[in-house]
N, C-alpha and C. Protein backbone atom coordinates (compact mmCIF):
# COMPACT_ATOMS: atom_id res chain seq x y z
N UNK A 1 6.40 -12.42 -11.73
CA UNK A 1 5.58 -12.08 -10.58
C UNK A 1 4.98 -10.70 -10.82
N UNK A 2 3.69 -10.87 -10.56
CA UNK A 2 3.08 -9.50 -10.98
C UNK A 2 2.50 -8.64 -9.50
N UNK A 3 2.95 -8.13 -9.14
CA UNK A 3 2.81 -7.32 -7.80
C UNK A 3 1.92 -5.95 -8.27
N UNK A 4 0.87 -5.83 -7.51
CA UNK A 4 0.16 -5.03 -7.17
C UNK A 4 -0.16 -3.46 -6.23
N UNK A 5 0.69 -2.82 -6.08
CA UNK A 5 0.89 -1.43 -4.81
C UNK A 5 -0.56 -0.98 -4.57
N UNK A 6 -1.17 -0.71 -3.91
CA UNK A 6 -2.27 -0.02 -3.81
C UNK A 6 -2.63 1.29 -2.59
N UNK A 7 -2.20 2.31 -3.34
CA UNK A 7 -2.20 3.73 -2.39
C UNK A 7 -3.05 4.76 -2.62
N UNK A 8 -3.74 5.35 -1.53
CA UNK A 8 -4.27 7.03 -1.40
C UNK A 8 -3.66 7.92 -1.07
N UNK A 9 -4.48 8.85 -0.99
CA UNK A 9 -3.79 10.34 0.09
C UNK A 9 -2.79 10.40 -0.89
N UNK A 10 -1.44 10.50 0.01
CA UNK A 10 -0.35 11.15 -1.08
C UNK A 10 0.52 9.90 -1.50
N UNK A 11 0.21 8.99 -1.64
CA UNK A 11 1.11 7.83 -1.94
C UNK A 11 1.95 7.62 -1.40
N UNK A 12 2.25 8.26 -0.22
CA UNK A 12 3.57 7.63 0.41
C UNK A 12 3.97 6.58 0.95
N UNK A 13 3.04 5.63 1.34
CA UNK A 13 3.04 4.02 1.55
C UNK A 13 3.63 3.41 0.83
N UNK A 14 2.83 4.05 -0.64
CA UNK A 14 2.96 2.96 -1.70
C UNK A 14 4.41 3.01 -2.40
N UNK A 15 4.82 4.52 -2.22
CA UNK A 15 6.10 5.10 -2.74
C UNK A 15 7.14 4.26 -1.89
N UNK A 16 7.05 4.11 -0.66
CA UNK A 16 8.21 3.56 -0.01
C UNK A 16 8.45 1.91 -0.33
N UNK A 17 7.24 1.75 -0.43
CA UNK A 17 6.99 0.05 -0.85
C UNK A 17 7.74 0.11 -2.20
N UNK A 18 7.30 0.53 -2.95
CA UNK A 18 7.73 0.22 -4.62
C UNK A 18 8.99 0.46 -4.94
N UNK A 19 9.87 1.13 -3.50
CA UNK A 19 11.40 1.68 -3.77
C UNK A 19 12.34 0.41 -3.25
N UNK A 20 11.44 0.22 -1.83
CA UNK A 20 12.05 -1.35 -1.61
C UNK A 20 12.05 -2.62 -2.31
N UNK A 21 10.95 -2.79 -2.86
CA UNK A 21 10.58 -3.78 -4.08
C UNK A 21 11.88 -3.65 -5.32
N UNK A 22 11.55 -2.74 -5.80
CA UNK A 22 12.55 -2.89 -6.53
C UNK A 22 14.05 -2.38 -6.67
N UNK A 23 14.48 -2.16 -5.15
CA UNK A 23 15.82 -2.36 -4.80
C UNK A 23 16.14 -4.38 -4.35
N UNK A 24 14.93 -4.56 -4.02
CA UNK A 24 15.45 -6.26 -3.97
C UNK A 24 14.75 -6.76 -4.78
N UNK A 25 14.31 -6.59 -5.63
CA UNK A 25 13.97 -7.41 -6.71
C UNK A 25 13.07 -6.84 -7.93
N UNK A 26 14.76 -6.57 -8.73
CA UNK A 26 14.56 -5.59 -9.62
C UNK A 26 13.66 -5.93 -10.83
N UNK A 27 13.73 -7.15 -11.42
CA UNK A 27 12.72 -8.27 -11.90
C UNK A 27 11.25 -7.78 -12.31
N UNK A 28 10.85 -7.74 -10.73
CA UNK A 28 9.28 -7.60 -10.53
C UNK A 28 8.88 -6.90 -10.97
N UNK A 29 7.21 -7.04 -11.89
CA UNK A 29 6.71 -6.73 -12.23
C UNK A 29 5.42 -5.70 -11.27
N UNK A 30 5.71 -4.46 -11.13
CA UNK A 30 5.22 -3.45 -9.55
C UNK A 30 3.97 -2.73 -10.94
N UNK A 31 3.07 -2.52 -10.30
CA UNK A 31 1.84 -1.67 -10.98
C UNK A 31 1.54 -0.92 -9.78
N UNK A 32 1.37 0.36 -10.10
CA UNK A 32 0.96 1.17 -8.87
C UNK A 32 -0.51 1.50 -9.13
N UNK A 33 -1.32 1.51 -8.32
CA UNK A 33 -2.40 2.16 -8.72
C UNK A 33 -3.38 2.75 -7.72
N UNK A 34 -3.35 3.76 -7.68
CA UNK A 34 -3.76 5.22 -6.59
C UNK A 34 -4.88 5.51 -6.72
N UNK A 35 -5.65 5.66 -5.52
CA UNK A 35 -6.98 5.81 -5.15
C UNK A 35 -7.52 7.61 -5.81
N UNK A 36 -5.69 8.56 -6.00
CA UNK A 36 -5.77 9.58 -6.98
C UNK A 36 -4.88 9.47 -7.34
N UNK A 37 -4.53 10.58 -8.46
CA UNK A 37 -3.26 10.98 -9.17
C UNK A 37 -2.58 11.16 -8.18
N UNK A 38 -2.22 11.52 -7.32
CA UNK A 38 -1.17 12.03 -6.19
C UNK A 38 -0.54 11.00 -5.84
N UNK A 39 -0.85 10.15 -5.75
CA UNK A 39 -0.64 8.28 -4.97
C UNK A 39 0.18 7.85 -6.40
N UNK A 40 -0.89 7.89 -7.72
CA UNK A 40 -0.02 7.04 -8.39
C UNK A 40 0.95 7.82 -9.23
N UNK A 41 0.90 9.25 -8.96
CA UNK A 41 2.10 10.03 -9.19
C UNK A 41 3.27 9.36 -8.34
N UNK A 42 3.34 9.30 -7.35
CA UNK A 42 4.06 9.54 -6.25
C UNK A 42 5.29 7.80 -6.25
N UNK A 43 3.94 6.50 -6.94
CA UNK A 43 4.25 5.30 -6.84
C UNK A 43 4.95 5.14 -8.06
N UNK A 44 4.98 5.61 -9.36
CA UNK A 44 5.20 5.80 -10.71
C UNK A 44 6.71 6.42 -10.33
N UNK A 45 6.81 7.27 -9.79
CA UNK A 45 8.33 8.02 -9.88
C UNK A 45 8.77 7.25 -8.70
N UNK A 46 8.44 6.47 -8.20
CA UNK A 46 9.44 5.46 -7.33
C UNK A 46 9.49 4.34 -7.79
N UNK A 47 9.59 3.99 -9.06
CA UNK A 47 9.74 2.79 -10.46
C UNK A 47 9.25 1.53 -10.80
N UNK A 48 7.64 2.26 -10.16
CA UNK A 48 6.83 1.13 -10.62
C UNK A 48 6.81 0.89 -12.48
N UNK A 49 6.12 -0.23 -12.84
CA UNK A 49 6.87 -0.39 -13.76
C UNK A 49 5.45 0.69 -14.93
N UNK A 50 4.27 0.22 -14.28
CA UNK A 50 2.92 1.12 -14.67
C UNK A 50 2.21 1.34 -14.08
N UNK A 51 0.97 2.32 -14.27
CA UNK A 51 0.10 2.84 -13.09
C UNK A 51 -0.78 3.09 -13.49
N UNK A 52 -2.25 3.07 -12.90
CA UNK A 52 -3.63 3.68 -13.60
C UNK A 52 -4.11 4.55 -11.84
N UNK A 53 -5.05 4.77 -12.23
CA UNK A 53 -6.05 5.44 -11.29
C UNK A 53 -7.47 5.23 -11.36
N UNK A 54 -7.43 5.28 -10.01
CA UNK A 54 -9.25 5.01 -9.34
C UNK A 54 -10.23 3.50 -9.12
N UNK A 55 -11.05 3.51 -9.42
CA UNK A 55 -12.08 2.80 -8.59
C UNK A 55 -11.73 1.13 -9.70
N UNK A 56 -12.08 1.69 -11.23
CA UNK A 56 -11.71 0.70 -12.19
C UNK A 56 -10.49 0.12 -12.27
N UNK A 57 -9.62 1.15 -12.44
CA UNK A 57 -8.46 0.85 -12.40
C UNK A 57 -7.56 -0.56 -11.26
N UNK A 58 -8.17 -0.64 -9.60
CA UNK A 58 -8.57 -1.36 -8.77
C UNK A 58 -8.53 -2.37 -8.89
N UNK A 59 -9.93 -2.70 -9.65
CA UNK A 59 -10.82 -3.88 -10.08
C UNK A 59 -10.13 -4.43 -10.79
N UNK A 60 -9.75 -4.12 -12.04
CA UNK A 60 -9.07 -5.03 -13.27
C UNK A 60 -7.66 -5.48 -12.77
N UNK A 61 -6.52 -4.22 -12.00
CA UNK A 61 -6.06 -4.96 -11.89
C UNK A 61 -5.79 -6.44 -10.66
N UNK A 62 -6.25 -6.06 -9.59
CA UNK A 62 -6.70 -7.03 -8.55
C UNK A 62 -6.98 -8.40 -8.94
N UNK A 63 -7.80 -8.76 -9.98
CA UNK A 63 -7.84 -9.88 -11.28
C UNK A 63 -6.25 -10.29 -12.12
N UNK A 64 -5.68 -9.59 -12.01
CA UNK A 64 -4.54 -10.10 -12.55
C UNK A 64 -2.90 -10.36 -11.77
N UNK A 65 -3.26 -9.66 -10.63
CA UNK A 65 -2.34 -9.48 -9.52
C UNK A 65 -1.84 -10.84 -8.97
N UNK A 66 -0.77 -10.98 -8.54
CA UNK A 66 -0.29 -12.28 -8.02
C UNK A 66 0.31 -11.64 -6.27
N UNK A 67 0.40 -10.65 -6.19
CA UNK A 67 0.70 -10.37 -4.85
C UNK A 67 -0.09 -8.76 -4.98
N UNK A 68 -1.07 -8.50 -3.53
CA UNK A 68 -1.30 -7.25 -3.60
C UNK A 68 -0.85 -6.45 -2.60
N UNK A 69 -0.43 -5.61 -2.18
CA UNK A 69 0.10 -4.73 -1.25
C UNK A 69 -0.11 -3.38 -1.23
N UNK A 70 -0.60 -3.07 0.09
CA UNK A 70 -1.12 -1.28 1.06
C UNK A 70 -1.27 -1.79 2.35
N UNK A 71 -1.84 -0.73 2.33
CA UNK A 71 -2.47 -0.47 4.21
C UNK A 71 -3.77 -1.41 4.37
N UNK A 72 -3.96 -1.75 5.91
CA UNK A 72 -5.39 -2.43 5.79
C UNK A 72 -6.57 -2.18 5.04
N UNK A 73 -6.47 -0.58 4.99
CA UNK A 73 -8.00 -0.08 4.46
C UNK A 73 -8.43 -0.42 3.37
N UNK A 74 -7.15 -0.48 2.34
CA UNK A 74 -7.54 -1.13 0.81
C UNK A 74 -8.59 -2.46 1.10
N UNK A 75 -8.86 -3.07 2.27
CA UNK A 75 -10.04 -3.93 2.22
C UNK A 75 -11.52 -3.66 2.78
N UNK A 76 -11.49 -2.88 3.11
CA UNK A 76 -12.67 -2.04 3.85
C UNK A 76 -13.50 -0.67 3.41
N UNK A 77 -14.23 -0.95 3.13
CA UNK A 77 -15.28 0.07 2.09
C UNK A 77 -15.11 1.36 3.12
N UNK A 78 -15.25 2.82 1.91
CA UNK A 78 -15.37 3.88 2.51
C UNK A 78 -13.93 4.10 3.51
N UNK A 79 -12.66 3.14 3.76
CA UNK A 79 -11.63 3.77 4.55
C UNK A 79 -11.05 4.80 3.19
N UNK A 80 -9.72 5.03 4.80
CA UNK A 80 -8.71 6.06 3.62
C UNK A 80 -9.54 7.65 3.76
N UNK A 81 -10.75 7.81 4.81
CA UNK A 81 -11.24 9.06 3.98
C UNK A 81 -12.38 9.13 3.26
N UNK A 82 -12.71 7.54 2.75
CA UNK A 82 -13.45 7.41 1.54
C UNK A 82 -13.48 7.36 0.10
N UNK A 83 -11.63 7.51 0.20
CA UNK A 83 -11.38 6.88 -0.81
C UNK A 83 -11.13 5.69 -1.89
N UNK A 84 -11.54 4.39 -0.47
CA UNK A 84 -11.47 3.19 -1.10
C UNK A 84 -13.49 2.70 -1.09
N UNK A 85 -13.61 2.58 -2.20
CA UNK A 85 -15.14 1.93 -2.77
C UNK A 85 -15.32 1.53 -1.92
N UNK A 86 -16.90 0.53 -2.34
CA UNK A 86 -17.24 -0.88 -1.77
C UNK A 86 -16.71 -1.67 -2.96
N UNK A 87 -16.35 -1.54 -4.01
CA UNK A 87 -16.15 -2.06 -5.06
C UNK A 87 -14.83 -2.37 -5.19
N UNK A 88 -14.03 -1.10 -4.71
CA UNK A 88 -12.68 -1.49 -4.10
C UNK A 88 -12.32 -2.42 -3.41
N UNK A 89 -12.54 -1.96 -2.24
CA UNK A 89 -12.87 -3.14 -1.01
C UNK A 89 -12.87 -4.62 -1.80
N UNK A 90 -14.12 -5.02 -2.41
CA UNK A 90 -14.64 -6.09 -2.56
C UNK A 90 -13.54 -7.01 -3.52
N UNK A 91 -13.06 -6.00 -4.23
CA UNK A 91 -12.32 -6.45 -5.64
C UNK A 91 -10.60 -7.30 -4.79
N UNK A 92 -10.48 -6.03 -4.02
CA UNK A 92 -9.20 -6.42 -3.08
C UNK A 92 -9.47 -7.85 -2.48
N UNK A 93 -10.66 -8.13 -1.44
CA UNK A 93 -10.72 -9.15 -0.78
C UNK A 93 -10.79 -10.40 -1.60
N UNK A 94 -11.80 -10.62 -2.32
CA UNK A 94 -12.12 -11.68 -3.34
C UNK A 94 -11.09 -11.86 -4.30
N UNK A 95 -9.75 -11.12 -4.16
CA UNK A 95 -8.74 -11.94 -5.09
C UNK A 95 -8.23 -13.05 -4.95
N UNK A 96 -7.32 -13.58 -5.74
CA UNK A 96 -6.90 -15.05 -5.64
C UNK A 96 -5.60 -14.47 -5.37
N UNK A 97 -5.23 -13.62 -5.66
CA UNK A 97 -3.59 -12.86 -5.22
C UNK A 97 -3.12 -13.00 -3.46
N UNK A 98 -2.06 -13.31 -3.45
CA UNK A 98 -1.63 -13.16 -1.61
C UNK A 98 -1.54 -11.46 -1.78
N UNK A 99 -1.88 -11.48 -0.42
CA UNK A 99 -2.22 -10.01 0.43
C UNK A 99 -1.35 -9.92 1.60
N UNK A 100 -0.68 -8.47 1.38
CA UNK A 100 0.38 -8.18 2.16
C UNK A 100 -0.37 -6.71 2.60
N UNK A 101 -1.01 -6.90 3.87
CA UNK A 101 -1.45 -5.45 4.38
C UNK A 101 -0.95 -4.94 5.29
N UNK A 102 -0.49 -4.27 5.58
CA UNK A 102 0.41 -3.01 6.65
C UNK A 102 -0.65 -2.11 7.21
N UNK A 103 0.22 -2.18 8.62
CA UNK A 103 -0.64 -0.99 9.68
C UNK A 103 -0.69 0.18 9.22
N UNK A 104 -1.38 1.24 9.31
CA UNK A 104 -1.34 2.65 8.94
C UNK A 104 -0.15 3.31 9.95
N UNK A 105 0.97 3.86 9.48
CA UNK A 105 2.28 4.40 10.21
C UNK A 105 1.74 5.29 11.24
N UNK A 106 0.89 6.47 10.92
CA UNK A 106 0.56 7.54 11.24
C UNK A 106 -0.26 7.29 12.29
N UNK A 107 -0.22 6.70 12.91
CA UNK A 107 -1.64 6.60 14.12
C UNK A 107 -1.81 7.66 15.12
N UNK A 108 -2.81 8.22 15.81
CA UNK A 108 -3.61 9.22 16.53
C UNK A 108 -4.04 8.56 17.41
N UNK A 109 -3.76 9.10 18.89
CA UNK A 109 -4.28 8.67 20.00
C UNK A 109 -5.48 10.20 20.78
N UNK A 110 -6.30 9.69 21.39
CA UNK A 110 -6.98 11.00 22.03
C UNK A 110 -7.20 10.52 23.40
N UNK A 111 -6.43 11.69 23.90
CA UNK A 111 -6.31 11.88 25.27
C UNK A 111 -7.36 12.82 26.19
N UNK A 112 -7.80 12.34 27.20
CA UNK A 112 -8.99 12.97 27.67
C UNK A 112 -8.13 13.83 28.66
N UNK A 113 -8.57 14.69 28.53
CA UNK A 113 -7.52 15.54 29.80
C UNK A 113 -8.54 16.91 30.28
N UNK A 114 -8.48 17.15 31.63
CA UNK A 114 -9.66 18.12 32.31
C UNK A 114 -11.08 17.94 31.11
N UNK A 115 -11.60 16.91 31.07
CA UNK A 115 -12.94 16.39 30.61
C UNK A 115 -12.23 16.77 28.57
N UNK A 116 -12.08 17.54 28.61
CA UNK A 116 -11.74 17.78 26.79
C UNK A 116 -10.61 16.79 26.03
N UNK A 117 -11.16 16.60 24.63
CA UNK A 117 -10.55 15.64 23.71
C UNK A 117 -9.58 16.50 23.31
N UNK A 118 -8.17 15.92 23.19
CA UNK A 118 -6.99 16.58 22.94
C UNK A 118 -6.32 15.31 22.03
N UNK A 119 -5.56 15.91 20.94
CA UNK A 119 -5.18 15.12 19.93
C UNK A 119 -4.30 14.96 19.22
N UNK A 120 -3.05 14.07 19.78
CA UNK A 120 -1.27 14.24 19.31
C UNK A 120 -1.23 12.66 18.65
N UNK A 121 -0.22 13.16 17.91
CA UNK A 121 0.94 12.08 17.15
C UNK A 121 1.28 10.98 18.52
N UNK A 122 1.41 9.98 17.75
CA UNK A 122 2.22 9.08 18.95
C UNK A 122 3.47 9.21 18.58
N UNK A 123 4.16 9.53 17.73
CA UNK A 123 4.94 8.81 16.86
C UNK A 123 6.04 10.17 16.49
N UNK A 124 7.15 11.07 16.18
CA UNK A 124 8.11 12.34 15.81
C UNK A 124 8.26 11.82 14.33
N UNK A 125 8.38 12.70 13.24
CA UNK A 125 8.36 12.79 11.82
C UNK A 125 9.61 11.68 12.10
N UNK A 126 10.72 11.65 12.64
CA UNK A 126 11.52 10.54 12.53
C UNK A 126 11.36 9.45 12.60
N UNK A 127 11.03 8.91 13.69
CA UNK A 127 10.06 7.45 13.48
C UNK A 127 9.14 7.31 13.03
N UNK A 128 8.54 7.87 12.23
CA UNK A 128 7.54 7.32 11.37
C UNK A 128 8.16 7.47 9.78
N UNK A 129 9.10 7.73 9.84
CA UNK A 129 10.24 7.75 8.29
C UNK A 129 10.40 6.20 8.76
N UNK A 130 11.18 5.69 10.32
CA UNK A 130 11.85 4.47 10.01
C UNK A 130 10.66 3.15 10.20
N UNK A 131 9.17 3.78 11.09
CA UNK A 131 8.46 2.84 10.58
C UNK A 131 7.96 2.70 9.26
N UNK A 132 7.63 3.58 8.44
CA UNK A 132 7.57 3.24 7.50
C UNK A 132 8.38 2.34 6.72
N UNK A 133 9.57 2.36 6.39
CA UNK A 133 10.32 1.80 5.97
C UNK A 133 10.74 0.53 6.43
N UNK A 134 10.41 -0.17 8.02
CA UNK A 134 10.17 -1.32 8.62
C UNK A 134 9.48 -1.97 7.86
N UNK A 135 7.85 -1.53 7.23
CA UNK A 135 6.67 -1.73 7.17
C UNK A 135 7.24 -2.09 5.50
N UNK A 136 7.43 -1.54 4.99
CA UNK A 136 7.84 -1.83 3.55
C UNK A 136 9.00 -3.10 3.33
N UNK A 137 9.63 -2.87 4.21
CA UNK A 137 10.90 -3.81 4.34
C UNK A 137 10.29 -5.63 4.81
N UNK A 138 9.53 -5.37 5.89
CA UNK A 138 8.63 -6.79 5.81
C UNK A 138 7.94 -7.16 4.94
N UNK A 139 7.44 -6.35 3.95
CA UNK A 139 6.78 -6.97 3.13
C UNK A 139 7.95 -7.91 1.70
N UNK A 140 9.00 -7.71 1.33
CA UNK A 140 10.29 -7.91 1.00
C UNK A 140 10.71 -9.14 1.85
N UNK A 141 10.79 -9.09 2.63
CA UNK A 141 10.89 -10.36 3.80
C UNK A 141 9.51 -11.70 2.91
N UNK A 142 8.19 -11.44 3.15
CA UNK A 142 7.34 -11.79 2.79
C UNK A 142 7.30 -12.10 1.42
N UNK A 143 7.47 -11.18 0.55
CA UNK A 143 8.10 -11.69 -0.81
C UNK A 143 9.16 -12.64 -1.08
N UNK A 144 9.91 -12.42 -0.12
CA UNK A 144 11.54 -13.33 -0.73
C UNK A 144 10.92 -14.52 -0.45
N UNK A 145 9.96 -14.92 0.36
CA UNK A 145 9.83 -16.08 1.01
C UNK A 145 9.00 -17.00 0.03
N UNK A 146 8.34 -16.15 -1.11
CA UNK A 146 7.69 -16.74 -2.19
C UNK A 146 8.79 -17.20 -3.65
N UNK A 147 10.07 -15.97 -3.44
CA UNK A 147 10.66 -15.92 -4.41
C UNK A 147 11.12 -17.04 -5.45
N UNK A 148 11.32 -18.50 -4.82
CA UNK A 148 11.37 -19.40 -5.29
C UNK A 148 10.31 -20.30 -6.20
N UNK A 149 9.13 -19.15 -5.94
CA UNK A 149 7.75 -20.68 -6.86
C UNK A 149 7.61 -19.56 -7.73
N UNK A 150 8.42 -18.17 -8.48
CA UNK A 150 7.89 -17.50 -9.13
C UNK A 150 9.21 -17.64 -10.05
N UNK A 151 8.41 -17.21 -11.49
CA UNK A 151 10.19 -16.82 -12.42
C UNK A 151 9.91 -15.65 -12.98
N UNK A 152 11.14 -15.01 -12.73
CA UNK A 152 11.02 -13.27 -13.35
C UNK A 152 11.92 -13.35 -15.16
N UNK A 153 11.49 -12.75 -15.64
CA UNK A 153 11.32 -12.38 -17.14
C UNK A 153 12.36 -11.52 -17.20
């Protein structure tokens, strides 16, 4: 099984994903590959098995991927910041690979208060450690559930 991570910003999505992955299924074949070095720094030292970077990097492997996994944006041109292409985007959607996309942990609410935009966390650095790790952990759920039509090497 050739699994796919796909992270920006600082990789920490992808880092938590690739730690759970291969605490249950040590087997798998995990490629990290980061929208920058920071991401696939970050996915690489949490034991993916290899990693490239950027826009190409994406493309080729998305073509060879049998499961792909990030956040929604990896399908949507210009998210992330602008760090995911249209080429990105496109390469992600049009695969033949199953797609495992996760909510963004970090979400921002804006509160209107005496007419002015004011702008907090929903969420304390603590729960968003254990959503994250929810978020990674379903996808593992989602995997095991394939685990049987695949053979690991």
């Amino acid at each position: 099984m050739n699994i796919l991570v796909i992270d920006g910003m600082g990789g920490g999505i992808g880092k938590s994903i690739i730690e759970h992955i291969k605490s249950e299924i040590p087997n798998a074949i995990v490629t990290a590959v980061g929208t920058n070095s920071i991401a696939t720094s970050a996915m690489l030292k949490a034991g993916a098995n290899n990693g490239a970077t950027g826009e190409n990097a994406v493309i080729f492997n998305c073509a060879k991927a049998d499961f792909i996994i990030g956040v929604t944006g990896i399908i949507f041109a210009n998210a992330m910041h602008g760090e995911i292409s249209p080429a990105m985007a496109a390469a992600v959607s049009s695969s033949s690979a199953h797609k495992i996309l996760l909510l963004p942990y970090a979400m921002k609410v804006f509160r209107v208060s005496e007419g002015r935009k004011t702008n907090s966390n929903l969420r304390t650095g603590r729960e968003l450690s254990t959503q994250r790790a929810l978020a990674a952990g379903s996808s593992i759920i989602f995997l095991r559930s394939f685990y049987g039509h695949y053979r690991f090497n």
